[in-house]
Protein backbone atom coordinates (compact mmCIF):
# COMPACT_ATOMS: atom_id res chain seq x y z
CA UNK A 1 0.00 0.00 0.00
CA UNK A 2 1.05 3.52 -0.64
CA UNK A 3 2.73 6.19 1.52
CA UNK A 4 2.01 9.23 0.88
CA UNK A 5 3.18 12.18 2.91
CA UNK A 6 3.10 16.58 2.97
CA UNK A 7 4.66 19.17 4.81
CA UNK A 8 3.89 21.82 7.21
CA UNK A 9 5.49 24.56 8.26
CA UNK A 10 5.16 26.63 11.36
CA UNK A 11 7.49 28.91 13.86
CA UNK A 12 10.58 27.99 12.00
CA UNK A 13 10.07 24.27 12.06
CA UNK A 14 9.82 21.85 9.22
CA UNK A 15 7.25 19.21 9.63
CA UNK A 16 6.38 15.84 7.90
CA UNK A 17 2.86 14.41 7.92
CA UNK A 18 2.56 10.41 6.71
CA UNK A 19 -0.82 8.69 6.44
CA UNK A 20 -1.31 5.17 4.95
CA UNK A 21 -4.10 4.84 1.84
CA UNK A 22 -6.18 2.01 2.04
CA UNK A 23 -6.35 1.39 -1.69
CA UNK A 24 -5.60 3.98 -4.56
CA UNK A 25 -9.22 4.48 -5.53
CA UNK A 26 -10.13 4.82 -2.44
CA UNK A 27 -9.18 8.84 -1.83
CA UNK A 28 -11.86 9.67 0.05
CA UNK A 29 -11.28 7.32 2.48
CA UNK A 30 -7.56 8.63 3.20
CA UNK A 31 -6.39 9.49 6.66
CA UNK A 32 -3.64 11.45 7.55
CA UNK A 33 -1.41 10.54 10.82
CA UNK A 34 -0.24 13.23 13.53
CA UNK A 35 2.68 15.73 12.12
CA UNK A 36 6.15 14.19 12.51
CA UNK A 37 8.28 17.20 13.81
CA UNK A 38 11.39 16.36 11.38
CA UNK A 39 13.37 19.80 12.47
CA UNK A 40 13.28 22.79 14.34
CA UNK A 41 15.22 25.93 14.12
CA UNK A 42 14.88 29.37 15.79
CA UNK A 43 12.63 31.22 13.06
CA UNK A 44 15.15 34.06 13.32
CA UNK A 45 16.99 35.77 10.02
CA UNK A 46 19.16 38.50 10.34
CA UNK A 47 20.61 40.98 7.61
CA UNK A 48 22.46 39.51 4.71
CA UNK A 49 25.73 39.22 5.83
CA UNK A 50 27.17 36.66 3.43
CA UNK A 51 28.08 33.56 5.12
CA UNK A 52 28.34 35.46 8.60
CA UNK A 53 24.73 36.30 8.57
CA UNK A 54 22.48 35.49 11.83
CA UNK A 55 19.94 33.19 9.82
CA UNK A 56 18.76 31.02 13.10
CA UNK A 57 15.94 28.37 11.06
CA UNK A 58 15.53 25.65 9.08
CA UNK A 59 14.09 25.44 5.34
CA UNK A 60 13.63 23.83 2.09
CA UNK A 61 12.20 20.92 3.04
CA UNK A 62 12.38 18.22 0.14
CA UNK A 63 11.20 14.08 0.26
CA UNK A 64 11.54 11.26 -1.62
CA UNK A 65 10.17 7.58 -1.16
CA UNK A 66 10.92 4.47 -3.03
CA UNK A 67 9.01 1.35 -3.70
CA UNK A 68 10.04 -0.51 -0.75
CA UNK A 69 8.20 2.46 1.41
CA UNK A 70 11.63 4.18 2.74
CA UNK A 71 11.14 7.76 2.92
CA UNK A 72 14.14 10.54 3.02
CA UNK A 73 13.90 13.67 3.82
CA UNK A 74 16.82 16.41 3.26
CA UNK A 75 16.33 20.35 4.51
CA UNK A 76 18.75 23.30 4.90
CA UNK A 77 19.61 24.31 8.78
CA UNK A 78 20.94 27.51 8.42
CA UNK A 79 22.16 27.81 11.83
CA UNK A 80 24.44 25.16 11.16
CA UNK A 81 24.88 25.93 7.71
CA UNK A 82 24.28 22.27 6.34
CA UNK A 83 22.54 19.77 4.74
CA UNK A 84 21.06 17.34 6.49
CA UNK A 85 18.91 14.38 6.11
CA UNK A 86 16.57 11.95 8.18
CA UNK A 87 15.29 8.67 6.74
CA UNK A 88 12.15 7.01 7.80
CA UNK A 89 11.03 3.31 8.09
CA UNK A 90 8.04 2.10 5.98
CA UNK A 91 6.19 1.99 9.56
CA UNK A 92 6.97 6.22 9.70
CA UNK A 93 9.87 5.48 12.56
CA UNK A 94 13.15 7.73 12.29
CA UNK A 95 15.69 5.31 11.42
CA UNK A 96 18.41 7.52 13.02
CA UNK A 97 18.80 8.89 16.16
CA UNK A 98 20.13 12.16 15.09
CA UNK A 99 19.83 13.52 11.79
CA UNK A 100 23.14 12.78 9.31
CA UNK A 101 25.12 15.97 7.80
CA UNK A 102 24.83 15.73 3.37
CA UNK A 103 27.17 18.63 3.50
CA UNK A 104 30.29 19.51 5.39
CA UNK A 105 30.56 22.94 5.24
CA UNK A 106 29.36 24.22 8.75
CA UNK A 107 30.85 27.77 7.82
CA UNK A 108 29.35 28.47 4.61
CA UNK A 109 25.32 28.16 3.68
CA UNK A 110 24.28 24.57 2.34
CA UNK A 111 20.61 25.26 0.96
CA UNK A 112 18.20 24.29 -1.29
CA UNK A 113 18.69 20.57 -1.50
CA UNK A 114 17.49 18.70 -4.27
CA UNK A 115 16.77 14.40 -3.45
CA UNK A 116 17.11 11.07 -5.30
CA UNK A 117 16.38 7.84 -3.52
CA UNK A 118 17.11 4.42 -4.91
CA UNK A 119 15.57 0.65 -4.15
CA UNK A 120 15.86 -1.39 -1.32
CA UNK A 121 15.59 -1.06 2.34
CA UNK A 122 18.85 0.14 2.63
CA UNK A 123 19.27 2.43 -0.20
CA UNK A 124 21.61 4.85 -2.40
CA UNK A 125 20.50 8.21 -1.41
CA UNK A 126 21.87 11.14 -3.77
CA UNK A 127 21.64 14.68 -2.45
CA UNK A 128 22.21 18.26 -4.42
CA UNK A 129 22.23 21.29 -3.32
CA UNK A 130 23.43 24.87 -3.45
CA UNK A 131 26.53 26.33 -1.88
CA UNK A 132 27.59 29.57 -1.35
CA UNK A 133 30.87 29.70 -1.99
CA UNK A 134 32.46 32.89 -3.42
CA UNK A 135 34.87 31.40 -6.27
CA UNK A 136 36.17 35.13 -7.36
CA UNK A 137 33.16 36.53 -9.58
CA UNK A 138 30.35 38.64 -8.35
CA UNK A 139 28.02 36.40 -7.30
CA UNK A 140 28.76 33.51 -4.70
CA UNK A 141 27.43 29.96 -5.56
CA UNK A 142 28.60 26.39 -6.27
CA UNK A 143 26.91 23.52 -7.15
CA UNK A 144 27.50 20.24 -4.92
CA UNK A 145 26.72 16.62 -5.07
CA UNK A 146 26.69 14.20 -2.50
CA UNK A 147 25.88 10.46 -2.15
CA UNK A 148 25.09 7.73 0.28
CA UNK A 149 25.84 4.07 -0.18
CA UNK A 150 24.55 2.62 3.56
CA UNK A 151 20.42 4.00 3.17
CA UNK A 152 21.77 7.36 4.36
CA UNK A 153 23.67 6.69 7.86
CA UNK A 154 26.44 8.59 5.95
CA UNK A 155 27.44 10.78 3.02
CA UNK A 156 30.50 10.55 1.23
CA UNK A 157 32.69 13.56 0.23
CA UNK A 158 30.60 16.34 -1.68
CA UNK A 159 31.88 17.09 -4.70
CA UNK A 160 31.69 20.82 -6.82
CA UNK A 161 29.84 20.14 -9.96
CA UNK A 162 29.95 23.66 -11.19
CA UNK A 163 33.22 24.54 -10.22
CA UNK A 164 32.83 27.90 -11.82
CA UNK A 165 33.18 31.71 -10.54
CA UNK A 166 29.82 33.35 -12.20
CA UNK A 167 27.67 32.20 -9.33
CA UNK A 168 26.04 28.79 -9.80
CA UNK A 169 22.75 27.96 -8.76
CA UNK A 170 21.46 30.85 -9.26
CA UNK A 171 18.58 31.83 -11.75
CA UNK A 172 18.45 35.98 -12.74
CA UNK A 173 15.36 37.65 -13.20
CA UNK A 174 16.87 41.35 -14.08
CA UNK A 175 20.06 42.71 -12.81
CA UNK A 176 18.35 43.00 -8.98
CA UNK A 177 16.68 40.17 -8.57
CA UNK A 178 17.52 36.77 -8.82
CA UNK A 179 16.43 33.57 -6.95
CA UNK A 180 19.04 30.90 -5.40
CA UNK A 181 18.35 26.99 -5.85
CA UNK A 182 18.01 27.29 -9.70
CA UNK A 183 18.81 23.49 -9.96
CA UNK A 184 17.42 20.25 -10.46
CA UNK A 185 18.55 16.36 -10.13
CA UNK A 186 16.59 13.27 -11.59
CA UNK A 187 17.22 9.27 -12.02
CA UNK A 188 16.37 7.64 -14.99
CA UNK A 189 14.35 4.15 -14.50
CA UNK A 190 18.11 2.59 -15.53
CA UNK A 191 20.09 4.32 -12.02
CA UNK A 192 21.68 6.96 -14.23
CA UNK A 193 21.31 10.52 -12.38
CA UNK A 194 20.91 13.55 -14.45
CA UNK A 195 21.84 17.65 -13.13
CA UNK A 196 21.29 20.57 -14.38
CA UNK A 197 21.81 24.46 -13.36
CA UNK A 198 21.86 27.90 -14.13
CA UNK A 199 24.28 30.41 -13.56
CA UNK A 200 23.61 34.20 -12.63
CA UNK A 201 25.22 35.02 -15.86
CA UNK A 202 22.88 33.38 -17.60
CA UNK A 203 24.25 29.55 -18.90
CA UNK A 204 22.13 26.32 -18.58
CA UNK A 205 24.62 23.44 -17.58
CA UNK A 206 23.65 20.13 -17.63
CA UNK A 207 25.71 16.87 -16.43
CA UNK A 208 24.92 13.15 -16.10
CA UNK A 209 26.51 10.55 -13.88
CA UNK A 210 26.29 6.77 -15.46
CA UNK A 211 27.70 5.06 -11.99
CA UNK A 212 25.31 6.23 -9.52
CA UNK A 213 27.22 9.66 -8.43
CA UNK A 214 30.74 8.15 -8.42
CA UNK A 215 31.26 10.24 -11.45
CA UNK A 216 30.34 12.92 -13.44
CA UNK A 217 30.74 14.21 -17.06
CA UNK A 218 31.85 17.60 -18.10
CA UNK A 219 29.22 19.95 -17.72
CA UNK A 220 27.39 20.70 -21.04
CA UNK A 221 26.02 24.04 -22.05
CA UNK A 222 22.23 23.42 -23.17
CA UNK A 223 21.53 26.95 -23.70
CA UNK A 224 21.14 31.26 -21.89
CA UNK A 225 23.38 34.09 -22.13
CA UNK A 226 23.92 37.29 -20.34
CA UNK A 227 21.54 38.72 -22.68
CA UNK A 228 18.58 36.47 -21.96
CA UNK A 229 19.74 34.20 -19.09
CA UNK A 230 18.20 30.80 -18.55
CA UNK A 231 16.77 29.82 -14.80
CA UNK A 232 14.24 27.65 -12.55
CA UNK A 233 15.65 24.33 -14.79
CA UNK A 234 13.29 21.60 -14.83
CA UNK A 235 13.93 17.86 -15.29
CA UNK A 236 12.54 14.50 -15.99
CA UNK A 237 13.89 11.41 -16.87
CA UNK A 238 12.33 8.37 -19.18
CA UNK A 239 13.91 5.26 -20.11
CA UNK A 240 15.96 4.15 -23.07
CA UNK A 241 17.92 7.28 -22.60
CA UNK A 242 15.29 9.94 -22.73
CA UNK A 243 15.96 12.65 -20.65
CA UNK A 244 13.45 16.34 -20.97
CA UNK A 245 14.86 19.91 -19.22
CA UNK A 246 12.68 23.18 -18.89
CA UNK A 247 13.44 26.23 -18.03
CA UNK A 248 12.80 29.82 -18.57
CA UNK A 249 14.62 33.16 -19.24
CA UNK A 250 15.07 36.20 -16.96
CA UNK A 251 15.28 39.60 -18.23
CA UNK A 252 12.24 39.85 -20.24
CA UNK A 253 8.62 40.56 -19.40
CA UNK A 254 7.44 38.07 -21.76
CA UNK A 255 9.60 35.12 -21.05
CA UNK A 256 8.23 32.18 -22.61
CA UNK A 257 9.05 28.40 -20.75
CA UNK A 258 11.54 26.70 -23.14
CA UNK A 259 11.71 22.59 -23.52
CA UNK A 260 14.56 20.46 -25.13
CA UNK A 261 14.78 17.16 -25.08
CA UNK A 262 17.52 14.05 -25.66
CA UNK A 263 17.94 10.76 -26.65
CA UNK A 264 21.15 9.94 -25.85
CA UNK A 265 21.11 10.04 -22.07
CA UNK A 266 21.80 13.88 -21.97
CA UNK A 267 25.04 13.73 -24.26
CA UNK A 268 23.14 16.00 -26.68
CA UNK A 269 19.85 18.15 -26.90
CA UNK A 270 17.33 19.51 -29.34
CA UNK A 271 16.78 22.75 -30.11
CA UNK A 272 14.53 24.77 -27.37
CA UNK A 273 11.19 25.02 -28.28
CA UNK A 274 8.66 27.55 -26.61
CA UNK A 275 5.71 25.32 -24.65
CA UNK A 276 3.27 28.39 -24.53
CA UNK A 277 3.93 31.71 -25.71
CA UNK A 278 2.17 34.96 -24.30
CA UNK A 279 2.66 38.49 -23.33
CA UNK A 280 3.24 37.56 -19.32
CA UNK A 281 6.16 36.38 -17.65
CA UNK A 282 5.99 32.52 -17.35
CA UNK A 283 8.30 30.94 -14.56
CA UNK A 284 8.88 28.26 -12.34
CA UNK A 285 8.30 24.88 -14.93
């Protein structure tokens, strides 16, 4: 039988709710367990300081669940500047007694994580997630990778898959404002995992990893500029290779969402074609 699960939020803490479904078509029947407090944090943020700001909460809750019913969940503490991550049982018990650090950066913010879980009870567990490093350009931001061979207990090494000094992860709307945790990480049905990014100066990168996060290729530039950068990338992953990105464009009040797609596991793409285009500002695919 299905899990399915939701998230509140309230007074700085991130909460997970878990209920059981009886049967699929039976909705109406569905009932919803207490609220699992997963993390708590101060609900405090302070001026933007860089990494030396007072931000005293936790955020960006994200979940994933696999077939055999184990559920992980990955959020940014910004007190102590990590990633970290909690996995649950298929009976909606913590498995550990503390949660386990993703990242290991304790001085510099760890946000935004993005989550991949694989099969079994004791699973891969594949976190990304934004950094912000300052690599020399005006905008601090790195993209990092992390993975977990023992069902999340612990993470090996993160490792910089931008490794760039325009300020990755980051998707512009005009030249003041811009929105951190422009990324996105999918599995295909095969195991192969699949990033992607956007820079503040406006390039869509894209990499793929064919041996579960062990490695990754060279990042490939699917498309944006300076003039008309991409952000908010989108992905999805099919099998036989098929692997679909979205995204759309800052700096324009009549951005349009953009789709290209590839058949070769994400070593090449089609040209972008607009899904939908109007006179408004379309965001956020």
């Amino acid at each position: 039988m299905p899990w399915l699960m939701r998230y509140l939020r309230d007074g700085g803490s991130a909460l997970l709710a878990v209920a059981l479904c009886a049967a699929p078509a039976a909705a109406a029947d569905m009932v919803w367990q207490a609220p699992v407090e997963v993390a708590a944090g101060g609900g405090h943020k302070g001026p933007w300081r860089m990494n030396r700001s007072a931000f005293l909460y936790v955020d960006d809750p994200t979940v994933a669940i696999n077939a055999d019913g184990v559920i992980a969940v990955a959020w940014a503490d910004n007190a102590a500047q990590d990633i970290f991550l909690q996995v649950y049982d298929p009976d909606g018990a913590a498995r550990y007694a503390t949660p386990v650090r993703a990242s290991r950066s304790g001085q510099v913010f760890s946000w935004l994580p993005r989550l991949v879980i694989g099969p079994g009870v004791t699973p891969e567990i594949f976190v990304l997630w934004q950094e912000i490093i300052f690599s020399g350009g005006s905008h601090g931001g790195e993209v990092l990778f992390a993975r977990s061979r023992d069902g999340g207990a612990s993470f090996e090494a993160p490792v910089n898959l931008s490794n760039s000094t325009p300020g990755d992860g980051k998707g512009r709307l005009t030249a003041r404002y811009w929105d951190n945790g422009s990324l996105d990480l999918v599995a295909a049905p095969e195991g192969t995992l699949f990033a992607t990014w956007t820079e503040y100066d406006g390039r869509l990168w894209f990499t793929r990893s064919h041996d579960r996060g062990g490695s990754f290729s060279a990042p490939l530039l699917v498309g944006g500029d300076d003039a008309r950068p991409a952000r908010g990338p989108s992905l999805a992953a099919g099998g036989g290779g098929r692997v679909h990105l979205a995204w759309t464009v800052g700096e324009d009040r009549a951005a349009d969402i953009h789709f290209a797609s590839s058949a070769d596991h994400g070593r090449s793409f089609s040209p972008p074609q607009v899904v939908f285009a109007s006179d408004g500002h379309a965001d956020a695919p």
